[in-house]
Protein backbone atom coordinates (compact mmCIF):
# COMPACT_ATOMS: atom_id res chain seq x y z
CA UNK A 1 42.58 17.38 -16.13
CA UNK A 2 44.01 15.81 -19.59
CA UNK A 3 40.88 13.99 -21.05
CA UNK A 4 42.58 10.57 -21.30
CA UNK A 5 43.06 10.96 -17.58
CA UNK A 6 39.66 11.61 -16.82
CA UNK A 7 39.11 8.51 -19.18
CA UNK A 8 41.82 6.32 -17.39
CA UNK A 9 40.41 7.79 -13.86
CA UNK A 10 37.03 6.32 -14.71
CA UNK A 11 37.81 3.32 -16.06
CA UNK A 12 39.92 2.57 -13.30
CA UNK A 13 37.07 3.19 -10.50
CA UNK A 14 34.72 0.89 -12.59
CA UNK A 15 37.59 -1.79 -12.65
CA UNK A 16 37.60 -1.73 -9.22
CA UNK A 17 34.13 -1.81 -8.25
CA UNK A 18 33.40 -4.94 -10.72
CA UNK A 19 36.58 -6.77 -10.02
CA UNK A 20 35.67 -6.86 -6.13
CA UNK A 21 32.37 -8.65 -4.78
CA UNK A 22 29.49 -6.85 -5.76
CA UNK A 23 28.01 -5.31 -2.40
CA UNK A 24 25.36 -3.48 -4.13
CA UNK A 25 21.97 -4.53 -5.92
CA UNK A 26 19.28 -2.34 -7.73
CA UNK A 27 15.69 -3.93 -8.55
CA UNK A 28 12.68 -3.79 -9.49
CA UNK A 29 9.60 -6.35 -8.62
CA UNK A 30 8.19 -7.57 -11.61
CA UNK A 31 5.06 -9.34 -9.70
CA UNK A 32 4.08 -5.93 -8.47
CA UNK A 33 2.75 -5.50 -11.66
CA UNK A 34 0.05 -7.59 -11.17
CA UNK A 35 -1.08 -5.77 -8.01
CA UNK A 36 -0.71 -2.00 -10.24
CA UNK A 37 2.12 -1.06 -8.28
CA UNK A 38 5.79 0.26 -8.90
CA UNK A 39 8.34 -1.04 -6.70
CA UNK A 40 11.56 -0.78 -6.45
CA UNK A 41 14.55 -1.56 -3.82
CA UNK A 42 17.88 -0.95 -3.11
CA UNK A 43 20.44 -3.35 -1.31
CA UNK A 44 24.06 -3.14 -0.04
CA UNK A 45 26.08 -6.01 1.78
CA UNK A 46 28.25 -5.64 4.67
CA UNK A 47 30.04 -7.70 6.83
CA UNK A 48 29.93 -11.43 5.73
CA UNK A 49 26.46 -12.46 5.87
CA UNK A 50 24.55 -9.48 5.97
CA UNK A 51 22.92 -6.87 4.06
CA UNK A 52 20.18 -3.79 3.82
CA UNK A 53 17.77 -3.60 2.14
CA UNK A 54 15.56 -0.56 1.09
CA UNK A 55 12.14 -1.01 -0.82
CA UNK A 56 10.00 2.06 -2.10
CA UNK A 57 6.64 1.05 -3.53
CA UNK A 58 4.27 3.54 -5.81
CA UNK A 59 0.80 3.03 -6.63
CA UNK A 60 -0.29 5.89 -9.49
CA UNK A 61 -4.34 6.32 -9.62
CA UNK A 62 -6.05 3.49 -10.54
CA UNK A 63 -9.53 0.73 -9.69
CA UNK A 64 -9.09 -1.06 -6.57
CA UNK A 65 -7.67 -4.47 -7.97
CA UNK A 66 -10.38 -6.25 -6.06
CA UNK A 67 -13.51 -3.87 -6.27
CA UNK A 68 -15.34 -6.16 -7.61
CA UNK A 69 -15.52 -8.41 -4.93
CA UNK A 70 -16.53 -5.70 -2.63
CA UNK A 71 -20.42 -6.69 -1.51
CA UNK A 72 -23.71 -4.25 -1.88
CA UNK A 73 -24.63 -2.42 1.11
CA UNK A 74 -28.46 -2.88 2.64
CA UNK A 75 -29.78 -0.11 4.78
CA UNK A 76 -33.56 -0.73 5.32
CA UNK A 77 -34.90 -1.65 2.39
CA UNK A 78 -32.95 0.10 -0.05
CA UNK A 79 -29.42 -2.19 -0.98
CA UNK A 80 -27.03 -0.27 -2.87
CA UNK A 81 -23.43 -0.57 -4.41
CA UNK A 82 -20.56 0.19 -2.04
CA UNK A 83 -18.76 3.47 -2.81
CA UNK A 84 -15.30 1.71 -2.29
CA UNK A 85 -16.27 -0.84 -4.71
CA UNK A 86 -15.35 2.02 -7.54
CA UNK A 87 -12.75 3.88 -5.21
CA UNK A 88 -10.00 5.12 -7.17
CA UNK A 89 -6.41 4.82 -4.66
CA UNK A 90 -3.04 6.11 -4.98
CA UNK A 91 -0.44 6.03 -2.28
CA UNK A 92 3.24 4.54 -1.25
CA UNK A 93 5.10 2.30 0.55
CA UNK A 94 8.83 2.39 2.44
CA UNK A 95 10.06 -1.12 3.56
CA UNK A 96 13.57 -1.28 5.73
CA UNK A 97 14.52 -4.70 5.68
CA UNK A 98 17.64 -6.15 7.67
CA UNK A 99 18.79 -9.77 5.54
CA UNK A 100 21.12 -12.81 7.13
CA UNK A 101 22.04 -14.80 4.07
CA UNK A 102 22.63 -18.49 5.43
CA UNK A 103 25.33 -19.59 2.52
CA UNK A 104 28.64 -20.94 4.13
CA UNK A 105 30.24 -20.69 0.65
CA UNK A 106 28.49 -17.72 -1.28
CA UNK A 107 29.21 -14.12 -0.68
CA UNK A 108 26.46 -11.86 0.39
CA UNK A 109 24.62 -11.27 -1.01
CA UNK A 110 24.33 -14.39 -2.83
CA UNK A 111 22.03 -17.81 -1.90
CA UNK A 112 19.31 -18.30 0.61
CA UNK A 113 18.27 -15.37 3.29
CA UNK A 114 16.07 -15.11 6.06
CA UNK A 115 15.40 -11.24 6.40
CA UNK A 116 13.03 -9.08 9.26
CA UNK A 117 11.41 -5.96 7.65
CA UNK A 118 9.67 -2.97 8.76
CA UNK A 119 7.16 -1.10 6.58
CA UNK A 120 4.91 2.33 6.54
CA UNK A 121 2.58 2.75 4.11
CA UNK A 122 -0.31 5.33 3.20
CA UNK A 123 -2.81 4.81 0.70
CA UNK A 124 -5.82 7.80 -0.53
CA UNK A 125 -8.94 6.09 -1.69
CA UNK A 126 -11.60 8.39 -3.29
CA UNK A 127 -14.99 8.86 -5.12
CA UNK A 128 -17.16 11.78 -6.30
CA UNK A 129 -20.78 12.20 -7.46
CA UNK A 130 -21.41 8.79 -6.02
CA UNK A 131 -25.26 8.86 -6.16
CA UNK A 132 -26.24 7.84 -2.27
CA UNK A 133 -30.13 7.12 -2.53
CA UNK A 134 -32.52 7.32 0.11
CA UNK A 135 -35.60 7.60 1.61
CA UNK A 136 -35.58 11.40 3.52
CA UNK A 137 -37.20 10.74 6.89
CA UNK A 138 -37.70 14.57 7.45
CA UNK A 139 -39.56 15.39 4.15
CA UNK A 140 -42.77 11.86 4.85
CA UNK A 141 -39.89 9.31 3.33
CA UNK A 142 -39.81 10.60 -0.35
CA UNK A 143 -37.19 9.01 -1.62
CA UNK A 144 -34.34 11.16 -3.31
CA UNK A 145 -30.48 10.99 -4.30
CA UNK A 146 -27.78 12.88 -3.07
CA UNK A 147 -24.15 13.33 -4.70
CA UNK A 148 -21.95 12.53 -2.22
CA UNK A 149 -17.95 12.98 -1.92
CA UNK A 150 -15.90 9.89 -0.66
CA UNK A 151 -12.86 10.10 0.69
CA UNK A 152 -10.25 7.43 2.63
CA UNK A 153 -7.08 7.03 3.71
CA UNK A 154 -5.66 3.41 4.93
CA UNK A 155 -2.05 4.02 6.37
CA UNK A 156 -0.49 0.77 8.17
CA UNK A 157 3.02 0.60 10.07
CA UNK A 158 3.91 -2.69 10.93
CA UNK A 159 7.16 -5.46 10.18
CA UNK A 160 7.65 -9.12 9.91
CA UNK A 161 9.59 -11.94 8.84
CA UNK A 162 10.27 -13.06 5.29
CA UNK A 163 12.38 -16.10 3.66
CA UNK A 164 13.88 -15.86 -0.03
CA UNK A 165 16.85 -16.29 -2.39
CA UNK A 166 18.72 -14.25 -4.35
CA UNK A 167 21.16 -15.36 -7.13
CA UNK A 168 23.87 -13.17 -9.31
CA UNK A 169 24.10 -14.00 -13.14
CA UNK A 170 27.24 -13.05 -15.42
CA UNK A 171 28.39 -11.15 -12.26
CA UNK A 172 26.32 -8.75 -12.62
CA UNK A 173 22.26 -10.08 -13.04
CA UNK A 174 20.49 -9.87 -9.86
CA UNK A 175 17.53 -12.53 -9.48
CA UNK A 176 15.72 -12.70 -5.90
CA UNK A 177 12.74 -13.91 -5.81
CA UNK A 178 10.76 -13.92 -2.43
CA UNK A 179 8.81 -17.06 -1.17
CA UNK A 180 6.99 -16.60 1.49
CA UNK A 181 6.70 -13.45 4.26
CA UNK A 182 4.62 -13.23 7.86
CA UNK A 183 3.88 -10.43 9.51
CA UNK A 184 1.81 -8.10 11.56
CA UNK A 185 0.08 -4.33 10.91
CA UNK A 186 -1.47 -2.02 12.95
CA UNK A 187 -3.91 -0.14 10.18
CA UNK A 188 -5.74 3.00 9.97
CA UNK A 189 -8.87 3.13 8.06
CA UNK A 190 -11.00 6.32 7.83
CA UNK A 191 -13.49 7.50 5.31
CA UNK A 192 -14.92 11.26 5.12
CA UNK A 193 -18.36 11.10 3.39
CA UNK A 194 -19.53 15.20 2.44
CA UNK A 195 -23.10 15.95 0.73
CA UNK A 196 -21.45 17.92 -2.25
CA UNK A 197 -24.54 19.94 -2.98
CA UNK A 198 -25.32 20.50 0.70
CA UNK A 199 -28.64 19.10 -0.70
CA UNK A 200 -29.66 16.49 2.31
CA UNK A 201 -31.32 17.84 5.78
CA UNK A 202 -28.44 19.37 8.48
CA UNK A 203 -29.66 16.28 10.71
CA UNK A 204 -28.26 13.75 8.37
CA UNK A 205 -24.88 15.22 9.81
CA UNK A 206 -24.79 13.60 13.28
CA UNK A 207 -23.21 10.90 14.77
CA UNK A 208 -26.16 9.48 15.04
CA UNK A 209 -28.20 9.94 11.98
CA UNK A 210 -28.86 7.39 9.28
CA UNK A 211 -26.96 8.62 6.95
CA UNK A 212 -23.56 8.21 9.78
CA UNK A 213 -24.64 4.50 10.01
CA UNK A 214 -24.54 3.68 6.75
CA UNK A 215 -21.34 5.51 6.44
CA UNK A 216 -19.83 2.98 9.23
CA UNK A 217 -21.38 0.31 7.57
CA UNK A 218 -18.46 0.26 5.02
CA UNK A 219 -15.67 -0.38 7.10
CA UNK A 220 -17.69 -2.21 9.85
CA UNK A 221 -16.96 -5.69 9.12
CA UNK A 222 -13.41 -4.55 10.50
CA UNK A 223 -14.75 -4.27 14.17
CA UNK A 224 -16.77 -0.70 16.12
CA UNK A 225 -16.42 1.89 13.73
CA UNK A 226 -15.74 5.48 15.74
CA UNK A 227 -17.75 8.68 13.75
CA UNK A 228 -17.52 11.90 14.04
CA UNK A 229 -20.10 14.77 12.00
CA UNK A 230 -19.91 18.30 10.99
CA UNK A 231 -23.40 19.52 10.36
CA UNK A 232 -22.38 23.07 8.54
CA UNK A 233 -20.64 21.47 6.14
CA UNK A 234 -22.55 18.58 5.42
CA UNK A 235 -20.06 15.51 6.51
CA UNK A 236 -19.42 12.78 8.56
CA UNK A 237 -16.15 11.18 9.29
CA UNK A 238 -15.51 7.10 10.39
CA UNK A 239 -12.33 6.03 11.64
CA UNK A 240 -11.57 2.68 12.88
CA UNK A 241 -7.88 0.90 13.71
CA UNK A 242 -6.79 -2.84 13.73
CA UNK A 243 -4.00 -4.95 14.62
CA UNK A 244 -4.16 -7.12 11.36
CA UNK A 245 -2.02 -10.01 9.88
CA UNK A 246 0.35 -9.28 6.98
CA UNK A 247 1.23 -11.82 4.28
CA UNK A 248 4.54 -10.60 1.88
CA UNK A 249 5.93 -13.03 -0.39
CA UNK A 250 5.36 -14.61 -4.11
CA UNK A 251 8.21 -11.65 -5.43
CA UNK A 252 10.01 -11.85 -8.50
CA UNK A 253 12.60 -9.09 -8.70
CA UNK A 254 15.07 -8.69 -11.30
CA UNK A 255 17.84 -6.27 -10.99
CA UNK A 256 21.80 -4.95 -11.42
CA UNK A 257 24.39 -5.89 -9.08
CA UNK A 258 28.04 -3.70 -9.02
């Protein structure tokens, strides 16, 4: 092919995609920022009203954004920081949303929506050499410090409702900004907790042990923490799972319709 065809050929598929409605919208949140996350979505129009709408969040290692708040621990007398306060988490999330765009004179996907959205997401939470101190009740209560291993995983599936507008700019500027979102999770939370120097008594390891409850005491202000031990290799496990109420909302996304 002549290259002034290829050129014409080109030019004459963009003509045609920009001279109809645009039907498809790239963007990227700019308020996920603020919550040290990268997220990004994909829409396309069809029919009249309607449209799809696929997000994809990414959250590179970093501080939980509110660690800080995160309270001390007591376990007899001895109060310590909790581990997750200085967690470090990466993960993703995948949101399918489904939006019904209520203008009677805009084209979708243009003007107010109402939209119902699914979403999956996994998060990995962890900390080493946290220094776990304690009183050892098998060696007449001297107290000592262990360097334990944290690890955590929080993965949610759940969906809900969400209200919002979008507008297109110069015909091609995508602004949508999301008010306000309800919605409902069932979440997975479940923290592994290993003596990395295999340094604490065997008997620490059982589901019964101190060292188990204070494990559980982390997560327990979520409901009965389940644990589980492993004695040889110096671990406990705590799982726990909640229905739990989702807010979604406050979005400012900026993107490029065609």
């Amino acid at each position: 092919m002549k290259p002034r065809i290829l050129i014409a050929s080109i030019l004459t598929i963009f003509t045609l995609l920009t001279a109809s409605a645009q039907k498809n919208v790239v963007k990227w949140n700019v308020s996920s920022l603020a919550f040290k996350n990268a997220y990004f979505t994909y829409e396309r129009a069809f029919e009249k009203k309607f449209s799809l709408n696929l997000g994809v969040g990414f959250v590179p290692s970093s501080t939980l954004l509110f660690g800080s708040l995160v309270p001390d621990v007591k376990s007899g007398d001895i109060e310590r920081e909790s581990p997750i306060k200085n967690m470090s988490m990466t993960g993703y999330s995948i949101t399918p949303e489904f939006r019904y765009y209520t203008s009677l004179i805009k084209e979708t996907p243009r003007g107010l929506y109402v939209s119902a959205y699914l979403r999956h997401s996994n998060y990995n939470l962890t900390l080493n050499d946290y220094d776990y101190v304690y009183k050892d009740e098998f060696d007449n209560n001297i107290e000592k410090t262990a360097k334990i291993d944290f690890n955590s995983t929080i993965t949610s599936i759940g969906g809900g409702i969400m209200l919002g507008h979008q507008w297109i700019l110069a015909e091609h500027v995508s602004i949508d900004l999301w008010f306000i979102g309800l919605g409902l999770n069932s979440s997975t939370f479940k923290l592994k907790a290993t003596d990395k120097d295999k340094s604490m008594n065997p008997l620490y390891f059982t589901s019964t042990s101190t060292f188990a409850k204070d494990t559980q005491e982390y997560f327990s202000a979520l409901g009965t923490v389940d644990v589980s031990s492993n004695q040889p290799n110096h671990y406990v496990e705590t799982n726990i799972t909640r229905l739990m109420p989702a807010l979604r909302g406050l979005g400012f996304n900026i993107g490029v319709a065609f």
